[in-house]
PDB file of N, CA and C in Angstrom:
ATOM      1  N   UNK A   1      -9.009 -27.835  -3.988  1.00  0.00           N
ATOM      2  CA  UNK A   1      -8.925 -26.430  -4.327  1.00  0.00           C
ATOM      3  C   UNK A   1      -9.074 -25.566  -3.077  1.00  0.00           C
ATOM      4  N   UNK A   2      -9.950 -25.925  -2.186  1.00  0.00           N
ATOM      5  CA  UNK A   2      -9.740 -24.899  -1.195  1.00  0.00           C
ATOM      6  C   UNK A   2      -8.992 -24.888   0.009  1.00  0.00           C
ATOM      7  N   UNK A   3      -8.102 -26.602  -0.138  1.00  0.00           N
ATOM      8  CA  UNK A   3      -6.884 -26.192   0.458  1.00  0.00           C
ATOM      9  C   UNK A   3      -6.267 -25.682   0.613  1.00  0.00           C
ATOM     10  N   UNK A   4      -5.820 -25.365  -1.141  1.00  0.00           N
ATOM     11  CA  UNK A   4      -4.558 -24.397  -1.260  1.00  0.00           C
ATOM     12  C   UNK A   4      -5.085 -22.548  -0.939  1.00  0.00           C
ATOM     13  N   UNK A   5      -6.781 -22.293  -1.033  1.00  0.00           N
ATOM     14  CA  UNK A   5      -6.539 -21.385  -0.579  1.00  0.00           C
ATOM     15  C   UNK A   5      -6.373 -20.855   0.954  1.00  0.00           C
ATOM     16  N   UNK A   6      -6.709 -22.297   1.841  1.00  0.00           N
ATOM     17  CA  UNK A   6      -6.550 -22.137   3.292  1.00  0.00           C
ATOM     18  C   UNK A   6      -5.060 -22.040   3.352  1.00  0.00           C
ATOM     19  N   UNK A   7      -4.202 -22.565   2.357  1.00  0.00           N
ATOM     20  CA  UNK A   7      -2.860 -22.489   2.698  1.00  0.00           C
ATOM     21  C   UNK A   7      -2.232 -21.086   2.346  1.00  0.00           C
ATOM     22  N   UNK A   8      -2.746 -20.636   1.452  1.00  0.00           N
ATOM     23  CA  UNK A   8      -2.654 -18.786   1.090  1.00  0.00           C
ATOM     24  C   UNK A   8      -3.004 -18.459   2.132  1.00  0.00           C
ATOM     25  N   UNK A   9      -4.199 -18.367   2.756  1.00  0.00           N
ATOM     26  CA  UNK A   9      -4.462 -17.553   3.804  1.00  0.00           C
ATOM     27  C   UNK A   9      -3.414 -17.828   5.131  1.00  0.00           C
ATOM     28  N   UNK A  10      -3.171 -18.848   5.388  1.00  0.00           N
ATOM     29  CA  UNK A  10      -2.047 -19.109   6.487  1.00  0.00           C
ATOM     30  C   UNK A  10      -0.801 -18.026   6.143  1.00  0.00           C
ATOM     31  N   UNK A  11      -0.739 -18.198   4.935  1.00  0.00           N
ATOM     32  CA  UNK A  11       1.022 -17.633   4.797  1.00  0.00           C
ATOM     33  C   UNK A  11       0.452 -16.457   5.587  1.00  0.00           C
ATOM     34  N   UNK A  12      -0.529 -15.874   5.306  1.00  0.00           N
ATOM     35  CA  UNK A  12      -0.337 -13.799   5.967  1.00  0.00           C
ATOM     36  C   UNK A  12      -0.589 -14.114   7.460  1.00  0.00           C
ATOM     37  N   UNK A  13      -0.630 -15.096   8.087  1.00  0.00           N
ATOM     38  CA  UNK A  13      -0.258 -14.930   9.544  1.00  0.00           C
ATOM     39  C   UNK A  13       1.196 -15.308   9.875  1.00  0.00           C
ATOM     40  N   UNK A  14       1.457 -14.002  10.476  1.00  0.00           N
ATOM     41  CA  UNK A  14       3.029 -14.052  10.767  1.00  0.00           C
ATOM     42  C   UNK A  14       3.193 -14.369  12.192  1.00  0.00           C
ATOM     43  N   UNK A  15       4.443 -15.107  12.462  1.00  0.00           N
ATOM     44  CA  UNK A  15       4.945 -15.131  13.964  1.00  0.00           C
ATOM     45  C   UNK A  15       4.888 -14.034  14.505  1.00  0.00           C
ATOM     46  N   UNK A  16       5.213 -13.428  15.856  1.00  0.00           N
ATOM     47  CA  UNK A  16       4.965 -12.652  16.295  1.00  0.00           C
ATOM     48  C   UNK A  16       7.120 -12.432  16.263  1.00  0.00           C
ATOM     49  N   UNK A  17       7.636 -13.068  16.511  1.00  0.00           N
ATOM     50  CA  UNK A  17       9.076 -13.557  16.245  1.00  0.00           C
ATOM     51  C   UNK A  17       9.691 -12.466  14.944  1.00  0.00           C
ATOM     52  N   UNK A  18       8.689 -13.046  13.255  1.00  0.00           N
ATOM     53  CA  UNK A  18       9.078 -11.783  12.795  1.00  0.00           C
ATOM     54  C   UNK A  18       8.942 -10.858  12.601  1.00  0.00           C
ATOM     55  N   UNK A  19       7.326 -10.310  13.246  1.00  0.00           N
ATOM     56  CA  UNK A  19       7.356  -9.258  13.378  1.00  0.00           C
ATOM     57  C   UNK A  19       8.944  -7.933  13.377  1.00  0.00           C
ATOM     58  N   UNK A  20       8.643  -6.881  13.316  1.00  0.00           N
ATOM     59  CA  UNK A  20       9.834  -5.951  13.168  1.00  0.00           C
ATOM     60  C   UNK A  20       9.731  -5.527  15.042  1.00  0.00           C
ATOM     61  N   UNK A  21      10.537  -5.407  15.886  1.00  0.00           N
ATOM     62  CA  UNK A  21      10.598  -5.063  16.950  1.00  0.00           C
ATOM     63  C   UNK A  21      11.066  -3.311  17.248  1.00  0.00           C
ATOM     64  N   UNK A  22      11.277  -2.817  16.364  1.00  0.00           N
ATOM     65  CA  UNK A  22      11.715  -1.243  16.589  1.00  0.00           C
ATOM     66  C   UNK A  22      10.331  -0.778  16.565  1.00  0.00           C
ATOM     67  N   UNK A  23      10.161   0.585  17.128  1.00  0.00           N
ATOM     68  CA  UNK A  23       9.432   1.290  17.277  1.00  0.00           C
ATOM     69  C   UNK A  23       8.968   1.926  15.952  1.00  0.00           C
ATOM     70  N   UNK A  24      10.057   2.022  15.021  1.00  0.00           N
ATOM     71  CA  UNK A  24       9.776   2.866  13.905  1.00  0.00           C
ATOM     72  C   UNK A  24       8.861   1.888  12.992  1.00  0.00           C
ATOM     73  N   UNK A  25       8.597   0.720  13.406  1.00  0.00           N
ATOM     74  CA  UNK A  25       7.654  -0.170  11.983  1.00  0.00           C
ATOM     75  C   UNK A  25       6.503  -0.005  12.782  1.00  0.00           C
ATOM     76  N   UNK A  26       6.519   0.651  13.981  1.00  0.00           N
ATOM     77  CA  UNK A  26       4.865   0.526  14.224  1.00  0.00           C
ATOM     78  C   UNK A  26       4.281   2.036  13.663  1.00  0.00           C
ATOM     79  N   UNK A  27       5.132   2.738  13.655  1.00  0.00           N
ATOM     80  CA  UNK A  27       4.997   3.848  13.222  1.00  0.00           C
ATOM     81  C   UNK A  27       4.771   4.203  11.732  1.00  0.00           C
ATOM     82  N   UNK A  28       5.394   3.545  11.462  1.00  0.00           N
ATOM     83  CA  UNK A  28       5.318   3.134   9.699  1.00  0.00           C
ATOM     84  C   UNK A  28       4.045   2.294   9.591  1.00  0.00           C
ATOM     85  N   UNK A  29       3.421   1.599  10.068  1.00  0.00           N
ATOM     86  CA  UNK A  29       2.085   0.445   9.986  1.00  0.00           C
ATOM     87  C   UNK A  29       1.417   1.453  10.555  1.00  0.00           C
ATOM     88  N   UNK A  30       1.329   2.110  11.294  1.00  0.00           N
ATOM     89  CA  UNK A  30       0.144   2.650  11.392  1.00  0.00           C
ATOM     90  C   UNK A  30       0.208   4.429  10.309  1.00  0.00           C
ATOM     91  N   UNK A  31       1.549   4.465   9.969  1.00  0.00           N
ATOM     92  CA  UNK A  31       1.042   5.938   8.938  1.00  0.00           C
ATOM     93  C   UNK A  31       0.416   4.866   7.442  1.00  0.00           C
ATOM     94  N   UNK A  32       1.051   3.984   6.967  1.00  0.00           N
ATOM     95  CA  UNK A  32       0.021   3.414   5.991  1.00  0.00           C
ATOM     96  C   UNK A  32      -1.626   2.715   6.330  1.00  0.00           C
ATOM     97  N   UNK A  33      -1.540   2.330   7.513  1.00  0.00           N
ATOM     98  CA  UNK A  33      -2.661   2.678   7.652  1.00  0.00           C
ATOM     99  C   UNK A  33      -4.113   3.469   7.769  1.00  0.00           C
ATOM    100  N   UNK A  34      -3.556   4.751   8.437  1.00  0.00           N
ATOM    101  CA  UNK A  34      -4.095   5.672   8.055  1.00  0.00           C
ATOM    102  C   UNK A  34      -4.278   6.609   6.683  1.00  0.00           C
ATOM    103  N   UNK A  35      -3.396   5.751   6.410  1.00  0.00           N
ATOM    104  CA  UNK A  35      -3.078   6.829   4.591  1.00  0.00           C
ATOM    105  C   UNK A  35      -4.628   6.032   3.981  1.00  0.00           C
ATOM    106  N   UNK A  36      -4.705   4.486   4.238  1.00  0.00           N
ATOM    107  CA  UNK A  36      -5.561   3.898   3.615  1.00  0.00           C
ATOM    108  C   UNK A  36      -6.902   3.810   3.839  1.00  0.00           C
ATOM    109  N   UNK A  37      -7.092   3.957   5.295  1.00  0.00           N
ATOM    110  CA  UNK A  37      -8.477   4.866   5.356  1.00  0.00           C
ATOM    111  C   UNK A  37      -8.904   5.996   5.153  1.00  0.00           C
ATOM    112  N   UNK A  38      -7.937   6.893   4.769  1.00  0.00           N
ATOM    113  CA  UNK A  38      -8.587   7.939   4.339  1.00  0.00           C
ATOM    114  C   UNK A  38      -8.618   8.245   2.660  1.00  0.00           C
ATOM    115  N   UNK A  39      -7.783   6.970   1.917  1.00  0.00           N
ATOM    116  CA  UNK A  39      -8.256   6.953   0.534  1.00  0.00           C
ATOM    117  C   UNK A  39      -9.501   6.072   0.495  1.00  0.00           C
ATOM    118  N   UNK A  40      -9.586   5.197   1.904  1.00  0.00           N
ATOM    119  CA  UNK A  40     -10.881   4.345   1.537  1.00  0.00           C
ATOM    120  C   UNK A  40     -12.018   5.281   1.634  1.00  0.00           C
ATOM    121  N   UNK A  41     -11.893   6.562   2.611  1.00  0.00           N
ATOM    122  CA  UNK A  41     -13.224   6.988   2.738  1.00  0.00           C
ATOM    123  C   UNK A  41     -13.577   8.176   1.646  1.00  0.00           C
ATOM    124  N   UNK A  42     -12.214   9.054   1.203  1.00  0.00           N
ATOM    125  CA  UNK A  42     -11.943   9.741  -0.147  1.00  0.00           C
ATOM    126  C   UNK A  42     -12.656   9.346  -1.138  1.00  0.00           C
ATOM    127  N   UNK A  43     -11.932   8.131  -1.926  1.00  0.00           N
ATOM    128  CA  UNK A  43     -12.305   7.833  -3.296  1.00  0.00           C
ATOM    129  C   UNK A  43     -13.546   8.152  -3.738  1.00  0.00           C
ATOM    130  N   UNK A  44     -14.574   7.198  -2.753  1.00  0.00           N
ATOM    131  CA  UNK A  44     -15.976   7.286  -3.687  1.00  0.00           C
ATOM    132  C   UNK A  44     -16.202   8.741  -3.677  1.00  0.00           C
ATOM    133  N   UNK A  45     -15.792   9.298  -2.737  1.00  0.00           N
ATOM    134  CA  UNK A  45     -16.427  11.117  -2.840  1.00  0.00           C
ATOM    135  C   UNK A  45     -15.774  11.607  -4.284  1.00  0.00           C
ATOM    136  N   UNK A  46     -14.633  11.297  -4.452  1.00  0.00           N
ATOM    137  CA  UNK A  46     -13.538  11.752  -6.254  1.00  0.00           C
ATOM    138  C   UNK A  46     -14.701  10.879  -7.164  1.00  0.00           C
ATOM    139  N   UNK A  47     -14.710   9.535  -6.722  1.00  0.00           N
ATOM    140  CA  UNK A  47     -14.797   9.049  -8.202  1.00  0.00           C
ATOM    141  C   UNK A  47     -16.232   9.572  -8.473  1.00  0.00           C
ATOM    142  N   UNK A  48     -17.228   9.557  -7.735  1.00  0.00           N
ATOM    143  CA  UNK A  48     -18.789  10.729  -8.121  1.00  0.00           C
ATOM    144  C   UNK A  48     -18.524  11.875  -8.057  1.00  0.00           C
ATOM    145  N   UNK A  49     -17.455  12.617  -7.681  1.00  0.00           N
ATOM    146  CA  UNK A  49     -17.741  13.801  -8.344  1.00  0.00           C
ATOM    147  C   UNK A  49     -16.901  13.794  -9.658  1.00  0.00           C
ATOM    148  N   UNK A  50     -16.099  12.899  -9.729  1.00  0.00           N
ATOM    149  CA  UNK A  50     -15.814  13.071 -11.773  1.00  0.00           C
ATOM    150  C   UNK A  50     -16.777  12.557 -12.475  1.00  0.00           C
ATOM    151  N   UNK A  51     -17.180  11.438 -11.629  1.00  0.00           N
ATOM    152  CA  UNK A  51     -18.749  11.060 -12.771  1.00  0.00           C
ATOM    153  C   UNK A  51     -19.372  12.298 -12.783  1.00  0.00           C
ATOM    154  N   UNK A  52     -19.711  12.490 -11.877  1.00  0.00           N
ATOM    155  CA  UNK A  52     -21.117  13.630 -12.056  1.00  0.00           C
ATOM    156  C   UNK A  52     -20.357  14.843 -12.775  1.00  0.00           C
ATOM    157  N   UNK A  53     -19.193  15.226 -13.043  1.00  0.00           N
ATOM    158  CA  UNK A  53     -18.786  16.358 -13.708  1.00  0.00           C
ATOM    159  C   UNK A  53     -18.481  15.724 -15.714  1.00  0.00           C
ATOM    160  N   UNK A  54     -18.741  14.397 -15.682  1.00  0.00           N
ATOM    161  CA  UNK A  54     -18.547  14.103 -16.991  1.00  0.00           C
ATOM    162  C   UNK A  54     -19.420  12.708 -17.679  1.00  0.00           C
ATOM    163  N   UNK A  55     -20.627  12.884 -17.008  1.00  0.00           N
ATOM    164  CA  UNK A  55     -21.684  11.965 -16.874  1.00  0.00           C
ATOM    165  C   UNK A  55     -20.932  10.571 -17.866  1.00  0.00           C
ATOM    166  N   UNK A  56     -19.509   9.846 -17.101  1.00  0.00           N
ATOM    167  CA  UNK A  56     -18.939   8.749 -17.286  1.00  0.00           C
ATOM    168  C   UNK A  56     -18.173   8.236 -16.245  1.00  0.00           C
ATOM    169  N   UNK A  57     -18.439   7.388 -16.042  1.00  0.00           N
ATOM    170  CA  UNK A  57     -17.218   6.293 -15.189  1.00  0.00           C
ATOM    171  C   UNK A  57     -15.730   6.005 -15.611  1.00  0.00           C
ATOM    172  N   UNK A  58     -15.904   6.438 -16.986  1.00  0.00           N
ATOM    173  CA  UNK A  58     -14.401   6.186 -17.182  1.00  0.00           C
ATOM    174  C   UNK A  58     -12.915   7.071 -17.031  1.00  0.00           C
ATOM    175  N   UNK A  59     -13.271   8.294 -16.931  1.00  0.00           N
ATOM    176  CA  UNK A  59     -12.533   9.501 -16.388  1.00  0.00           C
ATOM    177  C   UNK A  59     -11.941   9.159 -14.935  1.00  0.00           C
ATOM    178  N   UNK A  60     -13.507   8.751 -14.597  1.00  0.00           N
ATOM    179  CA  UNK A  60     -12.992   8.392 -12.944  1.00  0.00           C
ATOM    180  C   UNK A  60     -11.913   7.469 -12.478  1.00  0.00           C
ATOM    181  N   UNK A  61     -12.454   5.956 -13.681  1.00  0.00           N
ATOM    182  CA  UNK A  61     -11.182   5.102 -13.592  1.00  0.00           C
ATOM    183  C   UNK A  61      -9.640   5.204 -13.689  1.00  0.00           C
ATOM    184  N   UNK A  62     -10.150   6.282 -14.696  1.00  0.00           N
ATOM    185  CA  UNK A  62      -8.443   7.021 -15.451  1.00  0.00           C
ATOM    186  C   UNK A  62      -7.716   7.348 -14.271  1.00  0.00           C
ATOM    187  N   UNK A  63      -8.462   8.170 -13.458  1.00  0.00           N
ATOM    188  CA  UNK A  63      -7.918   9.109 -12.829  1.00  0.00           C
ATOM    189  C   UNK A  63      -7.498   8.190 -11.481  1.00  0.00           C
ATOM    190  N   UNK A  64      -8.113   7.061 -10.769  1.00  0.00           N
ATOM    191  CA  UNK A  64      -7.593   6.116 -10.235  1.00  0.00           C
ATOM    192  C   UNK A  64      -6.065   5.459 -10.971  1.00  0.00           C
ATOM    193  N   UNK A  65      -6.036   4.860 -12.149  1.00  0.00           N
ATOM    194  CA  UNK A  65      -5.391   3.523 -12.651  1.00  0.00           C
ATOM    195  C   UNK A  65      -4.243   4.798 -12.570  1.00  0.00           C
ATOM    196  N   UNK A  66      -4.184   6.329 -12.991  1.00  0.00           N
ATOM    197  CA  UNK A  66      -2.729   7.023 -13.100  1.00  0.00           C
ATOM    198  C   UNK A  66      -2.891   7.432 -11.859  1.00  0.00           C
ATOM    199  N   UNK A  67      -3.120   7.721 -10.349  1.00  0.00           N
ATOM    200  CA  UNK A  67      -2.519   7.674  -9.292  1.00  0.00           C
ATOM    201  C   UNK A  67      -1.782   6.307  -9.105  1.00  0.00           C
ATOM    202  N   UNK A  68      -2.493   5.171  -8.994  1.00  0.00           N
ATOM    203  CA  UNK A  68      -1.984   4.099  -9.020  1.00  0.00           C
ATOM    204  C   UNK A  68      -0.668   4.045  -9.161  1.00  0.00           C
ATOM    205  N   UNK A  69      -0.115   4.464 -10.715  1.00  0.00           N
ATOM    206  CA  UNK A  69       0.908   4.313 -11.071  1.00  0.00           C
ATOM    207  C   UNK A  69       1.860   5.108 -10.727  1.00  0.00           C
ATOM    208  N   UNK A  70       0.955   6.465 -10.261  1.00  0.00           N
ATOM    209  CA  UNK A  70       2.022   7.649 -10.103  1.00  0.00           C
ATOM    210  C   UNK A  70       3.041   6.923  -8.734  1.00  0.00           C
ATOM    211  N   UNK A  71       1.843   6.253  -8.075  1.00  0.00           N
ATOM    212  CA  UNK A  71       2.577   6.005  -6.500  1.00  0.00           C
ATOM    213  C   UNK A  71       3.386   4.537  -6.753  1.00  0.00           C
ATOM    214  N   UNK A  72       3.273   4.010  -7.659  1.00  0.00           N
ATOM    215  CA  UNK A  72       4.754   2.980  -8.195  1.00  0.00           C
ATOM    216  C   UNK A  72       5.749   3.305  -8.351  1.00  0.00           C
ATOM    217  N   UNK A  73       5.690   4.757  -9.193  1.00  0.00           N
ATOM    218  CA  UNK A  73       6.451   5.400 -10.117  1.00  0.00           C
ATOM    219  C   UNK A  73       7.738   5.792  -8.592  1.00  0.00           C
ATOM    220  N   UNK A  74       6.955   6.545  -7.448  1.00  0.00           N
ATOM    221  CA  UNK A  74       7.241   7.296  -6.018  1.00  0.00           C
ATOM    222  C   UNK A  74       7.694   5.836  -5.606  1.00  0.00           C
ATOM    223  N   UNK A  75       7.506   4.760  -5.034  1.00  0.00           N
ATOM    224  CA  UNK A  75       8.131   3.679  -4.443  1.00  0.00           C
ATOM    225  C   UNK A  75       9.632   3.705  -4.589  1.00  0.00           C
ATOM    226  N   UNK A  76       9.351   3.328  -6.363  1.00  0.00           N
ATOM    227  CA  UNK A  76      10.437   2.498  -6.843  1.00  0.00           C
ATOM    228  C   UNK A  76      11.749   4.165  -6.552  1.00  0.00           C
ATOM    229  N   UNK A  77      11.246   5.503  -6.879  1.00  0.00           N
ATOM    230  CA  UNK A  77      12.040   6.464  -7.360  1.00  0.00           C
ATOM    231  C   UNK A  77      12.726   6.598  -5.393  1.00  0.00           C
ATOM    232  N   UNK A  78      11.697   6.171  -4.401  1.00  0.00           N
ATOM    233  CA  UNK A  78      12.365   6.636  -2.961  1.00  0.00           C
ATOM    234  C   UNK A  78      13.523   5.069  -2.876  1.00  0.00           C
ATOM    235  N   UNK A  79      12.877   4.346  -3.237  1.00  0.00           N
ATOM    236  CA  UNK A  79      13.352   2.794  -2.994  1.00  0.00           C
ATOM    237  C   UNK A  79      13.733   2.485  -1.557  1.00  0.00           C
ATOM    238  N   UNK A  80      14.349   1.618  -0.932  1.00  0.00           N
ATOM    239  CA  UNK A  80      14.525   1.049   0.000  1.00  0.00           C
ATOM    240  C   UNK A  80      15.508   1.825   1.243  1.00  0.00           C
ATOM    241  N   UNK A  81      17.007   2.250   0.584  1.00  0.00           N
ATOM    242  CA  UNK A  81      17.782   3.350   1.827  1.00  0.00           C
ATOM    243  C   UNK A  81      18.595   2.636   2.437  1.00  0.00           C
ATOM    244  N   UNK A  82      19.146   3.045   2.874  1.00  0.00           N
ATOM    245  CA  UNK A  82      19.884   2.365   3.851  1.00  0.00           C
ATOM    246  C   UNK A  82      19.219   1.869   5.249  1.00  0.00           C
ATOM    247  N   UNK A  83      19.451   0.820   6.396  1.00  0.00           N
ATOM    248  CA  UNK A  83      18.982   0.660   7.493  1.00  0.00           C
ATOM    249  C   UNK A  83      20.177   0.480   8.018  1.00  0.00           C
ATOM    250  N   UNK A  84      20.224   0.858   9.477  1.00  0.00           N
ATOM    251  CA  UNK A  84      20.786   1.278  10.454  1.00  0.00           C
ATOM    252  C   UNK A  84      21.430  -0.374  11.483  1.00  0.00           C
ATOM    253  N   UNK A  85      20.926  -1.327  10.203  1.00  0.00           N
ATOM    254  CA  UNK A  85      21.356  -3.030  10.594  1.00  0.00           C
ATOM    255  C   UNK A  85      21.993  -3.549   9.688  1.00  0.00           C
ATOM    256  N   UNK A  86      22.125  -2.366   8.143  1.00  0.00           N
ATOM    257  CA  UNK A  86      23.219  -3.169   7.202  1.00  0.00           C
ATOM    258  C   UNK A  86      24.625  -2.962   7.637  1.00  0.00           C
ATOM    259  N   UNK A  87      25.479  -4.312   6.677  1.00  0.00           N
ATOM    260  CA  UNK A  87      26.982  -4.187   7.057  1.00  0.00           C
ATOM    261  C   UNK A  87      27.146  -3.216   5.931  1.00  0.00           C
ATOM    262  N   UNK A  88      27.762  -2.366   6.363  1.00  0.00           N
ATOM    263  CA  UNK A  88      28.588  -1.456   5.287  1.00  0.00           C
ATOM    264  C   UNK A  88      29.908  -1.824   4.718  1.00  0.00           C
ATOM    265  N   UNK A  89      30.189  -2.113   3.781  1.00  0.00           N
ATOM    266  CA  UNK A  89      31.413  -2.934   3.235  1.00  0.00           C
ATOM    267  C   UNK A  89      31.660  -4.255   2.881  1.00  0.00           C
ATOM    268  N   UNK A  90      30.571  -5.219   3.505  1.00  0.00           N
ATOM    269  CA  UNK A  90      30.368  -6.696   3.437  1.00  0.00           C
ATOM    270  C   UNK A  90      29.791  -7.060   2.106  1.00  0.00           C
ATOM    271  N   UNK A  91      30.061  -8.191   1.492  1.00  0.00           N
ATOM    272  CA  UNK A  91      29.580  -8.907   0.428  1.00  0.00           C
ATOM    273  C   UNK A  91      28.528  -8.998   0.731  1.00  0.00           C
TER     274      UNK A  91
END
């Protein structure tokens, strides 16, 4: 059993090979990065002040599980785009 999770953990080390080599994925890795420390340091400040405005935890959850979704909802609706390495016209 804890093979297979040493073997999970292997997969997320990537070559350096596929890494993305343009400038724009470092730029992109580091704006989600920053997006995510500042919901990491956010949240608990939201989720106590909805507790404390509705002496429950579950408002708070709510209000997590529908951002959650809202930002699925935003993925799927921007989706992927064109890149500047597809063939245009090719099968």
């Amino acid at each position: 059993m804890r093979d297979r999770h040493l073997r999970r953990a292997a997969g997320l080390l990537v070559p350096a090979e596929r890494l993305p080599q343009r400038a724009g994925a470092a730029a992109g890795i580091a704006l989600v990065n920053s997006l995510g420390n500042l919901a990491g340091f956010a949240a608990p400040f939201v989720t106590g002040w909805v507790r404390d405005g509705t002496c429950s935890t579950r408002p708070a959850l709510w209000l997590v599980g529908t951002l959650m979704c809202a930002a699925a909802v935003v993925v799927v609706a921007l989706g992927r785009g064109p890149r500047a390495d597809d063939k245009v016209g090719q099968p």
